[in-house]
N, C-alpha and C. Protein backbone atom coordinates (compact mmCIF):
# COMPACT_ATOMS: atom_id res chain seq x y z
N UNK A 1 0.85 -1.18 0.00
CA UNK A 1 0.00 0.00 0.00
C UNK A 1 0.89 1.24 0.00
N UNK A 2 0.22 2.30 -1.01
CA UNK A 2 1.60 3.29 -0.92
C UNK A 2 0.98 4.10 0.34
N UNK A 3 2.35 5.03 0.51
CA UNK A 3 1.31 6.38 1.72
C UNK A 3 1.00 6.90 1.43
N UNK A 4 -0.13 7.60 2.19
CA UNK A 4 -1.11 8.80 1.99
C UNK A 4 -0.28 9.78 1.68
N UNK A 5 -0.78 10.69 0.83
CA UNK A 5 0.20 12.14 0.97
C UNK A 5 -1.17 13.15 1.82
N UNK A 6 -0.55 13.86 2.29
CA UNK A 6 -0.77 14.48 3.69
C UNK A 6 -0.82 16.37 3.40
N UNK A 7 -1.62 16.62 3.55
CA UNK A 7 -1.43 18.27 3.20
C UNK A 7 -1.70 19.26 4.53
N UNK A 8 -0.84 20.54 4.42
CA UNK A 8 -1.20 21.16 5.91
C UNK A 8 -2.51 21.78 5.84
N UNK A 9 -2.87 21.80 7.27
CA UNK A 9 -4.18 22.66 7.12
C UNK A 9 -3.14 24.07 8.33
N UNK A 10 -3.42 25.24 7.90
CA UNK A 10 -2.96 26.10 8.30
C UNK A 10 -3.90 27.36 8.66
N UNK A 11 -3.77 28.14 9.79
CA UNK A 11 -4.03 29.28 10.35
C UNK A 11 -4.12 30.55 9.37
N UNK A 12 -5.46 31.02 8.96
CA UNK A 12 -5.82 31.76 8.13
C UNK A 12 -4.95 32.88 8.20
N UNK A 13 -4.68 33.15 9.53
CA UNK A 13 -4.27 34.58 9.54
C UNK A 13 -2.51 34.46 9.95
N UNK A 14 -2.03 33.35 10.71
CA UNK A 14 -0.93 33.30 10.64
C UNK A 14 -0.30 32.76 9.89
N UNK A 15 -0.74 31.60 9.63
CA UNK A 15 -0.01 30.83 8.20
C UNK A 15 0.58 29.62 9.38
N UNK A 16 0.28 29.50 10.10
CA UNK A 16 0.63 28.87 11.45
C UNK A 16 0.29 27.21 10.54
N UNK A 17 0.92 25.96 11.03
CA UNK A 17 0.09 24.62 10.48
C UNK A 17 -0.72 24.38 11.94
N UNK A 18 -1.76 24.24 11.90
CA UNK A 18 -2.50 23.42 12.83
C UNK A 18 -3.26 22.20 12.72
N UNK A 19 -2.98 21.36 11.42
CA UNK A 19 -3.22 19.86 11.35
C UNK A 19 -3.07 19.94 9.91
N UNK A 20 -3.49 18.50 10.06
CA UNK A 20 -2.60 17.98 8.55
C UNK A 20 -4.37 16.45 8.39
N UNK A 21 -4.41 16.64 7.20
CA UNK A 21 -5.83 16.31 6.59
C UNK A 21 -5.22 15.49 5.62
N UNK A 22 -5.49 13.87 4.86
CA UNK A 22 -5.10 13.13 3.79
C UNK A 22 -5.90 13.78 2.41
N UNK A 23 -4.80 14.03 1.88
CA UNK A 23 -5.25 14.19 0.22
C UNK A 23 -5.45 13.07 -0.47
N UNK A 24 -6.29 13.05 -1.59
CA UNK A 24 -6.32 11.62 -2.87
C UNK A 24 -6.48 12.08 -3.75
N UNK A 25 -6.54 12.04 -4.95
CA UNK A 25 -6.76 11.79 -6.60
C UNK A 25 -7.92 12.63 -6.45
N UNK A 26 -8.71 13.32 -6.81
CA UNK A 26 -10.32 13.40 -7.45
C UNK A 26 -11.21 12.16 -7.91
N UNK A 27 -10.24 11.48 -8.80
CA UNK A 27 -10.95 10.78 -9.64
C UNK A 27 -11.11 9.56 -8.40
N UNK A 28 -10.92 9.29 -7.51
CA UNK A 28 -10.95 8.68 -6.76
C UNK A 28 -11.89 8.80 -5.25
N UNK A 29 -12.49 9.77 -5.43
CA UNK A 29 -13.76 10.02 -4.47
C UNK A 29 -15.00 9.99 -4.54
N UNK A 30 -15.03 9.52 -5.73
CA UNK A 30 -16.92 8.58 -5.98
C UNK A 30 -16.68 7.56 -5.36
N UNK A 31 -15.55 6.53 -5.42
CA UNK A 31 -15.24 5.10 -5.16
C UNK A 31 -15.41 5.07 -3.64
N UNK A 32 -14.88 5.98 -2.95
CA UNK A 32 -13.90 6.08 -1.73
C UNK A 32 -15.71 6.31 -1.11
N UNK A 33 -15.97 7.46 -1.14
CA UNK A 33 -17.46 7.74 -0.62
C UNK A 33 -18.52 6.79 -0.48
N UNK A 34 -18.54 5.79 -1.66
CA UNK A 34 -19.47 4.87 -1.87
C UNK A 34 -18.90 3.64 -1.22
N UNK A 35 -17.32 3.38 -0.84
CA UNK A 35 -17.57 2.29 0.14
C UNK A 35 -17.67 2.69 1.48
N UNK A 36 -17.36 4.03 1.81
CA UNK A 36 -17.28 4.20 3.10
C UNK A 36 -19.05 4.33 3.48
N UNK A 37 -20.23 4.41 2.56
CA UNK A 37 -21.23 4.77 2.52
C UNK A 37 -22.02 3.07 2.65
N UNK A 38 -21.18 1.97 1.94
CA UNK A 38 -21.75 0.66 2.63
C UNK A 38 -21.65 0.67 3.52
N UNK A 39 -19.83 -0.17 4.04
CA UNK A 39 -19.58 0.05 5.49
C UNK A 39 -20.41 0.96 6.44
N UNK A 40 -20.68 1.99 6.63
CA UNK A 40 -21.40 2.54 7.49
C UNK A 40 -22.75 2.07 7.58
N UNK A 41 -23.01 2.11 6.31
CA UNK A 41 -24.70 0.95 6.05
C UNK A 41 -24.88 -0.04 6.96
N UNK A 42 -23.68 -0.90 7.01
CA UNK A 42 -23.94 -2.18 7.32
C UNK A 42 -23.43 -2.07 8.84
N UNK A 43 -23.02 -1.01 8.95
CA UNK A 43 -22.51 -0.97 10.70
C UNK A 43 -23.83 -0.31 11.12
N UNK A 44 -24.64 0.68 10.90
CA UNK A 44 -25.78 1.62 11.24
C UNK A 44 -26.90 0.19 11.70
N UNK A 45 -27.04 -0.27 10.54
CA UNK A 45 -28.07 -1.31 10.49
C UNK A 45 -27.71 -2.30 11.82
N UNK A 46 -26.79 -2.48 12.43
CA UNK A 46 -26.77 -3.55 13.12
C UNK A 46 -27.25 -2.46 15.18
N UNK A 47 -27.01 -1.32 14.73
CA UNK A 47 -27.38 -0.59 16.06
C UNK A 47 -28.77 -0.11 16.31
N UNK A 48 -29.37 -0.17 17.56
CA UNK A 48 -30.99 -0.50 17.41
C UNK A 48 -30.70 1.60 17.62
N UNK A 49 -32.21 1.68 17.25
CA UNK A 49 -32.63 3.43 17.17
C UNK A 49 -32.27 3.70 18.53
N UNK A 50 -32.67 3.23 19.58
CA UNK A 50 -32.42 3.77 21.15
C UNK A 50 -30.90 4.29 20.91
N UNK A 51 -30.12 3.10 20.77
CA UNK A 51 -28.52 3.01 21.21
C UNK A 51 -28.38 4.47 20.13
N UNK A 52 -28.73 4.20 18.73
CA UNK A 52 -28.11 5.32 17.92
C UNK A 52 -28.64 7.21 18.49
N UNK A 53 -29.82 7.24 19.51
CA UNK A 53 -29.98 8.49 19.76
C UNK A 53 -29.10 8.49 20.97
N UNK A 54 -28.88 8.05 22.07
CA UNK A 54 -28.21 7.69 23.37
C UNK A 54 -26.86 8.22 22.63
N UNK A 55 -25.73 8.02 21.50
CA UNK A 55 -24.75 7.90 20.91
C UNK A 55 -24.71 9.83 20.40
N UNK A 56 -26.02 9.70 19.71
CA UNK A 56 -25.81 11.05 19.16
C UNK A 56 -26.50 12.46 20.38
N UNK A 57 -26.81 11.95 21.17
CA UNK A 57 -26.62 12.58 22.54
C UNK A 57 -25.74 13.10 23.26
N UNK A 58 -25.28 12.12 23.51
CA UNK A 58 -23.71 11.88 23.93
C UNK A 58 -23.00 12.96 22.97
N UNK A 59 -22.89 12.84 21.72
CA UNK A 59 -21.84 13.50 20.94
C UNK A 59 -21.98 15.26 21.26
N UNK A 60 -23.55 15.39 21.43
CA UNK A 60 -23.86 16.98 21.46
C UNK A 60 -23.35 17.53 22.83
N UNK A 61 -23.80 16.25 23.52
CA UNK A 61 -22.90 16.94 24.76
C UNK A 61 -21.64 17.16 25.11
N UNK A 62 -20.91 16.12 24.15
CA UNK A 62 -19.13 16.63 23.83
C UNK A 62 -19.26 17.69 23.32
N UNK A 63 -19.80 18.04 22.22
CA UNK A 63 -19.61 19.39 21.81
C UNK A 63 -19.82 20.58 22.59
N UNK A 64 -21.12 20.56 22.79
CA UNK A 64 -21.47 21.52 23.80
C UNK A 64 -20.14 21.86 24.85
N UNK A 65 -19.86 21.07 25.18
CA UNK A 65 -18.76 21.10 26.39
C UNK A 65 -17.51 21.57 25.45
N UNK A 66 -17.27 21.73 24.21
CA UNK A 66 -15.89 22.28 23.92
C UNK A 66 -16.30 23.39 22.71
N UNK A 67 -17.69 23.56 22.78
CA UNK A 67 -17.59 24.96 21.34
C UNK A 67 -16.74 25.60 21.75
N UNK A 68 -16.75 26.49 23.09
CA UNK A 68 -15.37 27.56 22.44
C UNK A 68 -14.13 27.00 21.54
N UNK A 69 -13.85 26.18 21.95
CA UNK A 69 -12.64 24.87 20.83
C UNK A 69 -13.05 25.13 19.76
N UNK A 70 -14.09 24.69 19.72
CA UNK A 70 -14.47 24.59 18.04
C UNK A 70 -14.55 25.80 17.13
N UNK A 71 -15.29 26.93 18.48
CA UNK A 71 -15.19 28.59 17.26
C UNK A 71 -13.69 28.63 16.82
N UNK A 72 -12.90 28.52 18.20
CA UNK A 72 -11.30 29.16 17.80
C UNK A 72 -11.08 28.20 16.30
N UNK A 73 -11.12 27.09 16.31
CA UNK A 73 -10.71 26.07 14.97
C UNK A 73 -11.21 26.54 14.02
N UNK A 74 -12.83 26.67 14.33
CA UNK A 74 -13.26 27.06 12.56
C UNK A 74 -12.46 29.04 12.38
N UNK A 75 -12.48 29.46 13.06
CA UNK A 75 -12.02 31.10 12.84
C UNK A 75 -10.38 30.37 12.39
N UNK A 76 -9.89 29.93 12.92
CA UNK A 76 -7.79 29.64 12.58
C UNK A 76 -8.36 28.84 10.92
N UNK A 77 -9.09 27.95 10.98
CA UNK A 77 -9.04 26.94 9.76
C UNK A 77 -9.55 28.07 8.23
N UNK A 78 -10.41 28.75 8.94
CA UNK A 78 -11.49 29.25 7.50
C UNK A 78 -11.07 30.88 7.69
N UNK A 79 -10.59 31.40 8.68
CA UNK A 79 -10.96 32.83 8.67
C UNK A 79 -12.12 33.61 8.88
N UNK A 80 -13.00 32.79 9.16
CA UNK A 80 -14.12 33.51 9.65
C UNK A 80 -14.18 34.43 11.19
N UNK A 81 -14.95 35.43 11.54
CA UNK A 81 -14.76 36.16 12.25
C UNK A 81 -15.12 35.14 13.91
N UNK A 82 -14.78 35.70 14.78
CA UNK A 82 -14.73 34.21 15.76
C UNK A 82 -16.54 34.81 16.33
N UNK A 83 -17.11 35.74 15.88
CA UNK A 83 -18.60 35.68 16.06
C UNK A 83 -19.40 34.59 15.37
N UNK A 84 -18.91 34.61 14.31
CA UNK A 84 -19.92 33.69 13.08
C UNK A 84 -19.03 32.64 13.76
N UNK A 85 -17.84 32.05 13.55
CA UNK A 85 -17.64 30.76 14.29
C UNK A 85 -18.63 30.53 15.39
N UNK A 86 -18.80 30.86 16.47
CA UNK A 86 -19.10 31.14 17.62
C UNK A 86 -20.88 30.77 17.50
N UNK A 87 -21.41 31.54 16.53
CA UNK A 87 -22.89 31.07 15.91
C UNK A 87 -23.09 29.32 15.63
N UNK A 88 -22.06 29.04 14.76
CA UNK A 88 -21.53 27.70 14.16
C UNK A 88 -21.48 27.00 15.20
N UNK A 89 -20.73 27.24 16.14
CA UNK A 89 -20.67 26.27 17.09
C UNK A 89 -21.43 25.78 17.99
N UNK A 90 -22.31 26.96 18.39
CA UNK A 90 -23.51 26.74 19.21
C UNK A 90 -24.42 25.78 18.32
N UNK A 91 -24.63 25.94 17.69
CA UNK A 91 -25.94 25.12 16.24
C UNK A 91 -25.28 24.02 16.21
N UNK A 92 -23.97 23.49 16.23
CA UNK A 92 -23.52 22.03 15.84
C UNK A 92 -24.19 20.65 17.32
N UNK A 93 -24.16 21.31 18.60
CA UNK A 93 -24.93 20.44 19.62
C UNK A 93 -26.55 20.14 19.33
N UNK A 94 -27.04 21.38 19.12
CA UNK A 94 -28.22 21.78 18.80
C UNK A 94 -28.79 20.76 17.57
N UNK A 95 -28.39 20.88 16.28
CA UNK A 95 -28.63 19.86 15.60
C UNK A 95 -28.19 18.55 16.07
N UNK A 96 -27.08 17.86 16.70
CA UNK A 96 -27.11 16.51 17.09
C UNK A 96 -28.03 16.37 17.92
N UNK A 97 -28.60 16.91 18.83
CA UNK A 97 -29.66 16.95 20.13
C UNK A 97 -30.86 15.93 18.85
N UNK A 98 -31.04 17.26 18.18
CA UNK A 98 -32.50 17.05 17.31
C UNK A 98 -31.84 15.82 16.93
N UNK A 99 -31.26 15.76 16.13
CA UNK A 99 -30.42 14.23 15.45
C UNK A 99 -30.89 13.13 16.38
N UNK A 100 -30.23 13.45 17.39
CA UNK A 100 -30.82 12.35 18.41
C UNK A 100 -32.62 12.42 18.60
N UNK A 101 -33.15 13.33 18.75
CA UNK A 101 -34.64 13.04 19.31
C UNK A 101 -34.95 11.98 18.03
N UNK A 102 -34.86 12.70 16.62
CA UNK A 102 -35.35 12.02 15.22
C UNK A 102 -35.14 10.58 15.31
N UNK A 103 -34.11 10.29 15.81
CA UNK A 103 -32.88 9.02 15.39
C UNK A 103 -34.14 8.18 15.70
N UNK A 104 -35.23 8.04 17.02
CA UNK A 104 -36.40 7.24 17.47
C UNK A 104 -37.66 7.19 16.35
N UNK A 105 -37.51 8.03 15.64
CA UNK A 105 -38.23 8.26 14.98
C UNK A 105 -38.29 8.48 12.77
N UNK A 106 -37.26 8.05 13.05
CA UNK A 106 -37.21 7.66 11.56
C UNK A 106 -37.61 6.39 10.69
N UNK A 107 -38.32 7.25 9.38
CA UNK A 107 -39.07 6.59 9.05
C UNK A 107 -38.48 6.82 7.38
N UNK A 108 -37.64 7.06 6.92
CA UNK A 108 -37.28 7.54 5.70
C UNK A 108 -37.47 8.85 4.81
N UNK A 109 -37.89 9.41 6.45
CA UNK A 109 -38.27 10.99 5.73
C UNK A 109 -37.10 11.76 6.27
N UNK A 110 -36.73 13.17 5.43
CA UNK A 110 -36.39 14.09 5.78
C UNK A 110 -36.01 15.00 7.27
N UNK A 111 -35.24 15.67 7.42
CA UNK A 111 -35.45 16.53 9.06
C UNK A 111 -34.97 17.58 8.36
N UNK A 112 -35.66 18.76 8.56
CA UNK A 112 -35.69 19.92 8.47
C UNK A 112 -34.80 20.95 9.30
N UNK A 113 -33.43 21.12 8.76
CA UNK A 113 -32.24 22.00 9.29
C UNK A 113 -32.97 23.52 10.19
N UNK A 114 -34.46 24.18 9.75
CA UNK A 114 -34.33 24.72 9.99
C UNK A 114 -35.09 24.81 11.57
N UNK A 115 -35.54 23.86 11.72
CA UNK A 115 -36.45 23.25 13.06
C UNK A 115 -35.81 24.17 14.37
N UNK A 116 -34.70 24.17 14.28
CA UNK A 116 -33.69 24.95 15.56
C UNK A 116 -33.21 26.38 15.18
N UNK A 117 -32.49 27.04 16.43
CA UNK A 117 -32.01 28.24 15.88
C UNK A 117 -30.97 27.91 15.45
């Protein structure tokens, strides 16, 4: 297997590296998407709806507990002002919450992004 080649991700405003993300081909991310899109299929399917909202619960409450983390990252990664980060970050618990209530309740329909603030 060859190695990944590896690209920096860097600090908008300093030029600082603050992580490093795997690059691939283009032509190689229909393939890549669509198996990672079984696999997950076939792992999703085997976890009952309870466990999968309990899981995505859990996750909002990691977040919740580190947005300020997360504004500073998205403002260093993208350059955005650390207000609009700061917006972003609050909304990322917020939608897993809902994620989780739905997760009991899916039926092959849709959830509506704009349900929350």
């Amino acid at each position: 297997m060859q190695e990944m080649r590896m690209i920096n991700v860097k600090d908008k405003h300093s030029d600082e590296v603050i992580g490093r993300v795997p690059s691939l081909p283009v032509e190689r991310v229909p393939d890549i998407v669509r198996k990672a899109f079984d696999a997950f299929g076939n792992y999703l399917n085997k976890i009952p709806m309870y466990k999968r909202a309990e899981i995505l619960a859990e996750t909002s409450s990691l977040i919740k507990k580190r947005q300020d983390d997360f504004a500073k990252l998205i403002t260093r990664e993208g350059g955005k002002p650390l207000k609009h980060s700061g917006k972003e970050a609050k909304r990322a618990p917020l939608a897993m919450q809902f994620s989780s209530e739905e997760a009991k309740r899916l039926h092959g329909e849709t959830i509506p992004f704009d349900a929350e603030p």
